[in-house]
PDB file of N, CA and C in Angstrom:
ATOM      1  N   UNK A   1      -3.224   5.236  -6.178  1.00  0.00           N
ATOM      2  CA  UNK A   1      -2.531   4.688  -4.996  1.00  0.00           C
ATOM      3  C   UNK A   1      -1.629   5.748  -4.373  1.00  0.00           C
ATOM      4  N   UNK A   2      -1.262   5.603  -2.823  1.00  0.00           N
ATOM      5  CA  UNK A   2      -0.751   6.654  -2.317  1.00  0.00           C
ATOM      6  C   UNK A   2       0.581   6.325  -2.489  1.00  0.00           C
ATOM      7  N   UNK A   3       1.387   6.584  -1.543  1.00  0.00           N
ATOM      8  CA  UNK A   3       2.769   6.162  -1.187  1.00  0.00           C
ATOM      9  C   UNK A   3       2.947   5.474   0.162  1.00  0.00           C
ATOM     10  N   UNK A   4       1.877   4.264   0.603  1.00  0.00           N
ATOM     11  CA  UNK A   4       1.292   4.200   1.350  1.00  0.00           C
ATOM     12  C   UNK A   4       2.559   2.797   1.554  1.00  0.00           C
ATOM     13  N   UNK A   5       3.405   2.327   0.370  1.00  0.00           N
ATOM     14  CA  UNK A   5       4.438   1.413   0.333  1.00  0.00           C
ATOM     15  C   UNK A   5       5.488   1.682   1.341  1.00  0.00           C
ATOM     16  N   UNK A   6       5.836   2.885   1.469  1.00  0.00           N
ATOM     17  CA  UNK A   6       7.036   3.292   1.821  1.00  0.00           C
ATOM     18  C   UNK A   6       6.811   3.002   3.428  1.00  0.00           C
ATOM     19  N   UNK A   7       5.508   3.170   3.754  1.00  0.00           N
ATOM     20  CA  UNK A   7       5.023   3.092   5.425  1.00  0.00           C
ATOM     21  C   UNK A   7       4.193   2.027   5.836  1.00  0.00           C
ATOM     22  N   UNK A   8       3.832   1.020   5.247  1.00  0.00           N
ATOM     23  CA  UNK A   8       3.248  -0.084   5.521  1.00  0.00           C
ATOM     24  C   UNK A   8       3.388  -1.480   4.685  1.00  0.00           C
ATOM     25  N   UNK A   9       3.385  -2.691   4.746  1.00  0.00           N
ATOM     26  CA  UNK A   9       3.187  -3.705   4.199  1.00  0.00           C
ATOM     27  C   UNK A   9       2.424  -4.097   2.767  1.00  0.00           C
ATOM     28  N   UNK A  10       3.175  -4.969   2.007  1.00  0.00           N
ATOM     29  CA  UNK A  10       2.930  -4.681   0.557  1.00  0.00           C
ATOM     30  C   UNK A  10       1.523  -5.282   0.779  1.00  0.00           C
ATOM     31  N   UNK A  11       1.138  -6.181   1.719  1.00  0.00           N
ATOM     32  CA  UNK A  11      -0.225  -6.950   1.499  1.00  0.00           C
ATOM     33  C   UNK A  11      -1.255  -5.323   1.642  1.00  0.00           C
ATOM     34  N   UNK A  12      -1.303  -4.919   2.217  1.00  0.00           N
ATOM     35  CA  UNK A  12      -1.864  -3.369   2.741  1.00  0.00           C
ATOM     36  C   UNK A  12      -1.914  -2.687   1.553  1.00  0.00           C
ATOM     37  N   UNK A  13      -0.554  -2.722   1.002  1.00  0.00           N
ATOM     38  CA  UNK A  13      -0.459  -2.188  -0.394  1.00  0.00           C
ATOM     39  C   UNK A  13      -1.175  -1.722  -1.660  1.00  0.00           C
ATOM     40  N   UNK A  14      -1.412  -3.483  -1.468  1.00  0.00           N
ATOM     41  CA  UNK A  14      -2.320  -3.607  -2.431  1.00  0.00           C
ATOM     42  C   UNK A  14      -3.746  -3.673  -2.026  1.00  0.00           C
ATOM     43  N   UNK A  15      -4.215  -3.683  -1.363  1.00  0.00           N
ATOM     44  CA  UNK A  15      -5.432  -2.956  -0.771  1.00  0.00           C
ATOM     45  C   UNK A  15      -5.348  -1.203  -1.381  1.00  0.00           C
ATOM     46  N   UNK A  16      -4.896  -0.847  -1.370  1.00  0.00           N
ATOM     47  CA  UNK A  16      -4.892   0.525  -1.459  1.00  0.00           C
ATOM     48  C   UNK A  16      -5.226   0.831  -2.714  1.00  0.00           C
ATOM     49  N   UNK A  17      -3.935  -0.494  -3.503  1.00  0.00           N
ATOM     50  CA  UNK A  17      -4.104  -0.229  -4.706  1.00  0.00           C
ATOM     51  C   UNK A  17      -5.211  -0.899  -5.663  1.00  0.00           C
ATOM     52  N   UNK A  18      -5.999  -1.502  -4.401  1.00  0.00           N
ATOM     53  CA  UNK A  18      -7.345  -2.256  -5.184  1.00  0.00           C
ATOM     54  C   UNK A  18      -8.658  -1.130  -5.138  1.00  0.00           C
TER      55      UNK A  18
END
C-alpha cells in the first residue's frame, strides 16, 4: 500500500490496500 491515506479517502484506501 502507498501513502495514498494521507491524500485521499479511507474507502479509496482500502482499495489500494486490497
Amino acid at each position: 500500500v502507498y501513502n495514498v491515506d494521507l491524500t485521499i479517502p479511507d474507502s479509496m484506501e482500502k482499495s489500494f490496500n486490497n
